[in-house]
N, C-alpha and C. Protein backbone atom coordinates (compact mmCIF):
# COMPACT_ATOMS: atom_id res chain seq x y z
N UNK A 1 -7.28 -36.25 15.71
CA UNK A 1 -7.93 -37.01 14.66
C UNK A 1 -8.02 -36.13 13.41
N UNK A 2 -7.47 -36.94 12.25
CA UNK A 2 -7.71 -35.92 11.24
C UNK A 2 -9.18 -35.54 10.46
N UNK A 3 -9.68 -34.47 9.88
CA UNK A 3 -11.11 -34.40 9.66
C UNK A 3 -11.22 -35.55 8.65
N UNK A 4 -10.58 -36.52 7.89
CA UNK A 4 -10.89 -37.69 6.95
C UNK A 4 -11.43 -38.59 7.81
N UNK A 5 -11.14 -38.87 9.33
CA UNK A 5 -11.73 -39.65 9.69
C UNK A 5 -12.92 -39.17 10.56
N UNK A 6 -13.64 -38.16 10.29
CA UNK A 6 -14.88 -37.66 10.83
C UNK A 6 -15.83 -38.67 9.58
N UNK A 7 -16.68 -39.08 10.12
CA UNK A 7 -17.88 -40.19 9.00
C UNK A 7 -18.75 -38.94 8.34
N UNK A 8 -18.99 -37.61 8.84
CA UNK A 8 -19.37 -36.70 7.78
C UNK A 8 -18.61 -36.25 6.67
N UNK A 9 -17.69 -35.83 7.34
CA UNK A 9 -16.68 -35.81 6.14
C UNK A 9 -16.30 -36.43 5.00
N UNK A 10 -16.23 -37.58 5.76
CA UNK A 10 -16.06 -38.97 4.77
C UNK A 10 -17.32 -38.95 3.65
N UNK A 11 -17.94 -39.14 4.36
CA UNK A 11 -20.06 -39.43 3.59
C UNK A 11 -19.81 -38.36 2.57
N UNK A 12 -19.68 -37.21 3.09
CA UNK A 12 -19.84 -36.15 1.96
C UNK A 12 -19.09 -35.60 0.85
N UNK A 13 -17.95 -35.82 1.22
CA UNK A 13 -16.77 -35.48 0.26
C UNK A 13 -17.11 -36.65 -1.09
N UNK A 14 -17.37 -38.21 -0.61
CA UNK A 14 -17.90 -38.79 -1.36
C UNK A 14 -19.03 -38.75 -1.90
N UNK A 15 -20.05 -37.95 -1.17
CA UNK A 15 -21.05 -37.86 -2.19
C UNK A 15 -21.13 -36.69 -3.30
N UNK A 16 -19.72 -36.06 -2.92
CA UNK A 16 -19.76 -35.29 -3.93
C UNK A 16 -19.44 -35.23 -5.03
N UNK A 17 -18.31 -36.16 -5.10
CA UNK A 17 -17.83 -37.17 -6.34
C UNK A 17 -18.91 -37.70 -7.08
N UNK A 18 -19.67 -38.35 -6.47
CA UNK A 18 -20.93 -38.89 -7.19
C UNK A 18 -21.42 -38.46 -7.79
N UNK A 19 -21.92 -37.01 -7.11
CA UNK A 19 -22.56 -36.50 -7.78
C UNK A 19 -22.04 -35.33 -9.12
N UNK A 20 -20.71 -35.81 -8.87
CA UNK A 20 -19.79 -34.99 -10.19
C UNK A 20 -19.92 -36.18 -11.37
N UNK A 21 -20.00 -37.13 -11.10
CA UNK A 21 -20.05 -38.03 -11.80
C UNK A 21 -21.31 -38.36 -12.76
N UNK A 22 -22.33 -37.99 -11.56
CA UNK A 22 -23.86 -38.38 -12.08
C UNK A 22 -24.38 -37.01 -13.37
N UNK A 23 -23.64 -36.01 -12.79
CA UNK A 23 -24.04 -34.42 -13.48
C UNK A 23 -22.99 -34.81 -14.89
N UNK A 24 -21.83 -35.24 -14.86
CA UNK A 24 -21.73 -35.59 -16.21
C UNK A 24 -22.36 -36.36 -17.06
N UNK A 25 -23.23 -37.30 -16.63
CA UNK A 25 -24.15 -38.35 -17.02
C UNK A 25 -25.19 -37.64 -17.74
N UNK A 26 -25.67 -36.60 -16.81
CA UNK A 26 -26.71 -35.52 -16.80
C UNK A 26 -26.50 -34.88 -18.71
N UNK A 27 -25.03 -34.35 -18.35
CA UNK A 27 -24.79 -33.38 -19.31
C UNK A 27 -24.92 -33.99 -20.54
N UNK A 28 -24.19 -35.45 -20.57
CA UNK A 28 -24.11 -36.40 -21.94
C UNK A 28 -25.01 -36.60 -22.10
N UNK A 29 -26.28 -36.74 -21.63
CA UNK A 29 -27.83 -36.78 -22.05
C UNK A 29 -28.53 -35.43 -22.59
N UNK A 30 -27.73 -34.25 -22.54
CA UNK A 30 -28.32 -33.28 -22.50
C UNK A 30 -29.13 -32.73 -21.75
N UNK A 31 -29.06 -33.11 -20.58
CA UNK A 31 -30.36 -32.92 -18.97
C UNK A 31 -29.33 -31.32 -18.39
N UNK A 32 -28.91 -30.19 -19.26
CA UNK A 32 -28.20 -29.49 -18.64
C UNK A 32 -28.50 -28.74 -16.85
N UNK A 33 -30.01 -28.55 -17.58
CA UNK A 33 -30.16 -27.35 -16.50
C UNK A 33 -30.40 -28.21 -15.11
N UNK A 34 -31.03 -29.41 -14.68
CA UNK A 34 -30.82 -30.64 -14.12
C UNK A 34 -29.14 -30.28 -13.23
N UNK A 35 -28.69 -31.02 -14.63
CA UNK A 35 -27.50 -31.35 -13.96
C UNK A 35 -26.92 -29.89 -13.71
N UNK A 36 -26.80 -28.88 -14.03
CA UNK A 36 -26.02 -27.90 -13.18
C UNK A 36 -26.98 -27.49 -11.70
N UNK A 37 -28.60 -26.88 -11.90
CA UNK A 37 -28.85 -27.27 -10.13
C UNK A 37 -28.00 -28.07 -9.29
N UNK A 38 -28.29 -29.68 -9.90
CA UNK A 38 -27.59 -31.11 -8.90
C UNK A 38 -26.38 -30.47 -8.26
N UNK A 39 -25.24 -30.41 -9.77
CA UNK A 39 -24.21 -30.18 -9.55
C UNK A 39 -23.91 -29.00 -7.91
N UNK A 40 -24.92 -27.98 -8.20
CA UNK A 40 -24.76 -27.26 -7.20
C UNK A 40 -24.56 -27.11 -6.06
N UNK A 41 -26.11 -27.82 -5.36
CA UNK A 41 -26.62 -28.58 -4.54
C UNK A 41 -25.96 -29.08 -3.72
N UNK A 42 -25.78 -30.28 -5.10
CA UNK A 42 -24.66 -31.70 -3.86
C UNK A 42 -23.55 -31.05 -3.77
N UNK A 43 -22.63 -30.55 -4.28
CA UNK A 43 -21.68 -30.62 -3.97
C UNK A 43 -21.63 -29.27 -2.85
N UNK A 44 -22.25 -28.48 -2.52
CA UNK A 44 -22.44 -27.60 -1.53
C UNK A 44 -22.52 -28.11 -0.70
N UNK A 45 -23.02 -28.83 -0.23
CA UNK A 45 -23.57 -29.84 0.71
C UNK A 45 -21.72 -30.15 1.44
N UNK A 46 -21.27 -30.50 0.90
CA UNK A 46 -19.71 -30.73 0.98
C UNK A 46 -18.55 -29.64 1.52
N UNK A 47 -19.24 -28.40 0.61
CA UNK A 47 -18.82 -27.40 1.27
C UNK A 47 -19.26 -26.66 2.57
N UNK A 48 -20.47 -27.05 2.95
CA UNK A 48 -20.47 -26.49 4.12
C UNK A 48 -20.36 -26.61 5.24
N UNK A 49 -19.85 -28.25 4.88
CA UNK A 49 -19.45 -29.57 5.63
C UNK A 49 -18.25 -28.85 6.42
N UNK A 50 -17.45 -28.63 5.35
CA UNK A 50 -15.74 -28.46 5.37
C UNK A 50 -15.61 -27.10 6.22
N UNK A 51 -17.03 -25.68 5.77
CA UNK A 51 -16.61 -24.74 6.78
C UNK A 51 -17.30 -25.03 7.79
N UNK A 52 -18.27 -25.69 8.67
CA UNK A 52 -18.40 -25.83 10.13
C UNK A 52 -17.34 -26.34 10.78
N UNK A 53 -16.27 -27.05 9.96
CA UNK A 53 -15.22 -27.57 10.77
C UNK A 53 -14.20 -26.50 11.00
N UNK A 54 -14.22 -25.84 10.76
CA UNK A 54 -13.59 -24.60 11.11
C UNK A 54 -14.30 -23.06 11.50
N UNK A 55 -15.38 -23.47 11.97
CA UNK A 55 -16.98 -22.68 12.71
C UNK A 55 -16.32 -21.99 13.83
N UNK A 56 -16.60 -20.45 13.85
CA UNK A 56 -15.73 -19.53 14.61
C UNK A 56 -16.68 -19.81 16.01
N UNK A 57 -18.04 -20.65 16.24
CA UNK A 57 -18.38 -20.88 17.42
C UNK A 57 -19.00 -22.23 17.37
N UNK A 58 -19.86 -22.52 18.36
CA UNK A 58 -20.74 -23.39 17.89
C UNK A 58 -22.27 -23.20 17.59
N UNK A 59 -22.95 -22.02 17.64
CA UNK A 59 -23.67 -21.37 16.81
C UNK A 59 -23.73 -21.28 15.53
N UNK A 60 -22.36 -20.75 15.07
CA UNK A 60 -21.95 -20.90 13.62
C UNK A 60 -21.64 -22.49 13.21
N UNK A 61 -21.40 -23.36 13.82
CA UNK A 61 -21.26 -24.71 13.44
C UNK A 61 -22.57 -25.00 12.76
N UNK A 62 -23.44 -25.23 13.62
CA UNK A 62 -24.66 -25.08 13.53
C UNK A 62 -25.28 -24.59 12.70
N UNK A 63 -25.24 -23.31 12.11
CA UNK A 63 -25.72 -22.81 10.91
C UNK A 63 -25.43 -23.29 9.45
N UNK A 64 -23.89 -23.71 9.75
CA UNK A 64 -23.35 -24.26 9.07
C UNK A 64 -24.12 -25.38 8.23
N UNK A 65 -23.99 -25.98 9.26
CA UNK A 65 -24.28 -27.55 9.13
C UNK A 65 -26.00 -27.90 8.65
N UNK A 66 -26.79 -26.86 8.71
CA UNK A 66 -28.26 -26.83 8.82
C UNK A 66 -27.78 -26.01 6.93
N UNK A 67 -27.57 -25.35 6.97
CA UNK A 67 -27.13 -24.70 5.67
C UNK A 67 -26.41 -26.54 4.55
N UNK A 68 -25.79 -27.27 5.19
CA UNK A 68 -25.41 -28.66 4.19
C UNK A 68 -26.89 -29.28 4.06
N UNK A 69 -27.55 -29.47 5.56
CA UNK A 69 -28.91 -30.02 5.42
C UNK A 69 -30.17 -29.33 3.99
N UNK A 70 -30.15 -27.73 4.10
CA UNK A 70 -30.59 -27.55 3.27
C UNK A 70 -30.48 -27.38 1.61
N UNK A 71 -28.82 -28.07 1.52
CA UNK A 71 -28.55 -28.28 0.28
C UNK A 71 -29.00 -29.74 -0.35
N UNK A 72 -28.82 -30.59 0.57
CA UNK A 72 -29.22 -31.93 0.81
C UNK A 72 -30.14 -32.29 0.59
N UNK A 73 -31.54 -31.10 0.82
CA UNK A 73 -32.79 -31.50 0.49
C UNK A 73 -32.60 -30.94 -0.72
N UNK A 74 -32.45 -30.21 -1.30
CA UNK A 74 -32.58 -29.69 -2.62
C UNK A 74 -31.70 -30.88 -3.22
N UNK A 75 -31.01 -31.18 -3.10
CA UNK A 75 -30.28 -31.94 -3.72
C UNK A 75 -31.30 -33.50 -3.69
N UNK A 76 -31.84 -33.94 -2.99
CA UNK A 76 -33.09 -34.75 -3.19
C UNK A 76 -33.73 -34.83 -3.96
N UNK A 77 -34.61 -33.30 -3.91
CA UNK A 77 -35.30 -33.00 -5.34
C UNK A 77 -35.07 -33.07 -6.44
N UNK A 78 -33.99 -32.61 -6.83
CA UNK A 78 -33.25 -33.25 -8.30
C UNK A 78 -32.93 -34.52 -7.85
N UNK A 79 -32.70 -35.46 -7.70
CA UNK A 79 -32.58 -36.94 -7.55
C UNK A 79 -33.88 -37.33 -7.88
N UNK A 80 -34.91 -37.04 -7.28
CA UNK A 80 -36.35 -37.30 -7.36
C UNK A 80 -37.22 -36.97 -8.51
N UNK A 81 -36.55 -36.07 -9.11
CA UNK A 81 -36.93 -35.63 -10.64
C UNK A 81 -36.51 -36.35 -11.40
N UNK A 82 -34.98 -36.48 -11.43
CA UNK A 82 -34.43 -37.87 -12.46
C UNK A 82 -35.14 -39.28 -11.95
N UNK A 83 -35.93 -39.76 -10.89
CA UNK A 83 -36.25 -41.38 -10.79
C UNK A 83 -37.29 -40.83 -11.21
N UNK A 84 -38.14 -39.72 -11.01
CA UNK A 84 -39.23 -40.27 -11.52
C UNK A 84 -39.66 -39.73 -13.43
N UNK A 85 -38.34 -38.83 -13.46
CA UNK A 85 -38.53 -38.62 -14.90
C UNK A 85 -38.49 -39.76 -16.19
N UNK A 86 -39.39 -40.04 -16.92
CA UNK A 86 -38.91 -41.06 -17.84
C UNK A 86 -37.62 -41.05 -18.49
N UNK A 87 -36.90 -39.98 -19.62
CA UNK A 87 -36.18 -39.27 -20.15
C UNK A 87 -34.94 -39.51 -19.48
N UNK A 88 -34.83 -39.62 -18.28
CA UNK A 88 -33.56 -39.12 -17.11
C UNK A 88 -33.03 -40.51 -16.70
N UNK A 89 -31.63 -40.47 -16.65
CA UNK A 89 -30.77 -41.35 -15.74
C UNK A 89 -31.17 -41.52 -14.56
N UNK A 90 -31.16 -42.27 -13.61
CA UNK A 90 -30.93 -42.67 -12.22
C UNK A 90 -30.19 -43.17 -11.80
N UNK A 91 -29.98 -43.11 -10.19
CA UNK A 91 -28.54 -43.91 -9.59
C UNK A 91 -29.43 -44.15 -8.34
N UNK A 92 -29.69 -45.69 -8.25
CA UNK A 92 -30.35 -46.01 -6.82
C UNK A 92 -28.98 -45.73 -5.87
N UNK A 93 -28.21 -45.91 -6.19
CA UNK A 93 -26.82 -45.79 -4.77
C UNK A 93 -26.83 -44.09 -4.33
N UNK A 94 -27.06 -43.05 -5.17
CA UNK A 94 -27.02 -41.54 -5.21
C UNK A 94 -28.00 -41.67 -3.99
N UNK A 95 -29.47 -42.30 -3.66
CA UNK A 95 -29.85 -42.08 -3.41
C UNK A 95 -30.20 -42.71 -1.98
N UNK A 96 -29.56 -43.57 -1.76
CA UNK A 96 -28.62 -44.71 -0.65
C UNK A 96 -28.15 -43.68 0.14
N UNK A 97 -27.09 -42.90 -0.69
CA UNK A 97 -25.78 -42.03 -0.32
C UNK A 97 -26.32 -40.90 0.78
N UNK A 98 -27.32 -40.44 -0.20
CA UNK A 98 -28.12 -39.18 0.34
C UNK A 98 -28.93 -39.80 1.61
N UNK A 99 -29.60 -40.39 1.68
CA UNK A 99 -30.25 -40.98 3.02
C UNK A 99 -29.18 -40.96 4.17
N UNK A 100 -28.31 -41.39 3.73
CA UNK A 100 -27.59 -41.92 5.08
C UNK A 100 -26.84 -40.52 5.61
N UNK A 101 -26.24 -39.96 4.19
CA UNK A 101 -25.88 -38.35 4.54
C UNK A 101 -26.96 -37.52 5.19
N UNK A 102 -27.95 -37.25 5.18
CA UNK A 102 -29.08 -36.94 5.31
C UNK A 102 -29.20 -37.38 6.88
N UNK A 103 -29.05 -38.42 7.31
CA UNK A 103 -29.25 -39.04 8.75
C UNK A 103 -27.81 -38.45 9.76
N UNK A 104 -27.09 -38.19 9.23
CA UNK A 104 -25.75 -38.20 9.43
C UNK A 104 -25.80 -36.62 10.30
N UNK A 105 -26.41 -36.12 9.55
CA UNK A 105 -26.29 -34.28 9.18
C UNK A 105 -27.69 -33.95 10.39
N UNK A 106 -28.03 -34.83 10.46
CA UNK A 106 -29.59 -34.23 11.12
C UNK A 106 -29.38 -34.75 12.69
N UNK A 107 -28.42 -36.06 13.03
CA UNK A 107 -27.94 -36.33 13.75
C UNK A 107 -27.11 -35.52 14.94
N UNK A 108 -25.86 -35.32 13.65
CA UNK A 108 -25.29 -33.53 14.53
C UNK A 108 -25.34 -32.14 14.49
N UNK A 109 -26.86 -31.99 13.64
CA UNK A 109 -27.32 -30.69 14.25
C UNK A 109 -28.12 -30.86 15.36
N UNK A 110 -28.88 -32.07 15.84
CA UNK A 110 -29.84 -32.20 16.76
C UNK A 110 -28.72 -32.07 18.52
N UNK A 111 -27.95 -33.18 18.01
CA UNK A 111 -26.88 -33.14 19.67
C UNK A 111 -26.21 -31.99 19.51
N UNK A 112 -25.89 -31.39 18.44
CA UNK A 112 -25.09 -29.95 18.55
C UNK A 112 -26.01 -28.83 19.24
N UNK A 113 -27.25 -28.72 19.01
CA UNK A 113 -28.60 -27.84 19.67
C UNK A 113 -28.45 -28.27 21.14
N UNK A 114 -28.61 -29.58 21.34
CA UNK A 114 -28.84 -30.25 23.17
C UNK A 114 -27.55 -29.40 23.67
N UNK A 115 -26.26 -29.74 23.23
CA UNK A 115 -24.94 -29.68 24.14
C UNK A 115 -25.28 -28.01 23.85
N UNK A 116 -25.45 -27.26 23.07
CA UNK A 116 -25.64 -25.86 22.64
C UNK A 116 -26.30 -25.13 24.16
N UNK A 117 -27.39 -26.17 24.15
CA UNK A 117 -28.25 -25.38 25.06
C UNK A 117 -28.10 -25.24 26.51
N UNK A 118 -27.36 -26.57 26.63
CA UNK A 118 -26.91 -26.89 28.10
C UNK A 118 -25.12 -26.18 28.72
């Protein structure tokens, strides 16, 4: 199976687009420092996607993957700053995206820990 059809992969690679998209939004408003955190964030989230799939164990998968989770939440927080900032753009779908990524990611670090342990 190729990794395009892993649904993390998928979820995230696309939410990273988004969020390349949304950080230009950012920038044309002048929201710099905003949008370069975001920019960071999300799209890390993507990258660390891409190295657990090539995780020299499954320990390191794992770290991996808890390392996208904690970009994910940061990457929240700036989402959560722009809805609730007056001044700031929003994207209810960014934040659609992130939930489900978010469920996705917490999903297979939890069965990756069970099969880990057993």
């Amino acid at each position: 199976m190729s990794k395009r059809g892993i649904a993390v992969v998928d979820k995230s690679i696309d939410f990273a687009l988004m969020i390349i998209e949304f950080c230009e939004l950012l920038e044309e408003k002048r929201k710099f420092v905003i949008a370069n955190q975001l920019l960071k964030s999300g799209t890390s989230i993507r990258a660390n996607v891409h190295e657990a799939q090539n995780a020299e164990s499954m320990a390191d998968f794992i770290h991996k993957m808890k390392i996208a989770l904690k970009e994910l939440e940061e990457s929240k927080y700036w989402l959560e700053l722009c809805e609730k900032a007056k001044s700031y753009p929003y994207n209810e779908h960014l934040k659609t995206s992130i939930d489900e990524l978010g469920l996705l990611l917490y999903k297979i670090v939890s069965t990756s820990k069970r099969k880990f342990k057993n």
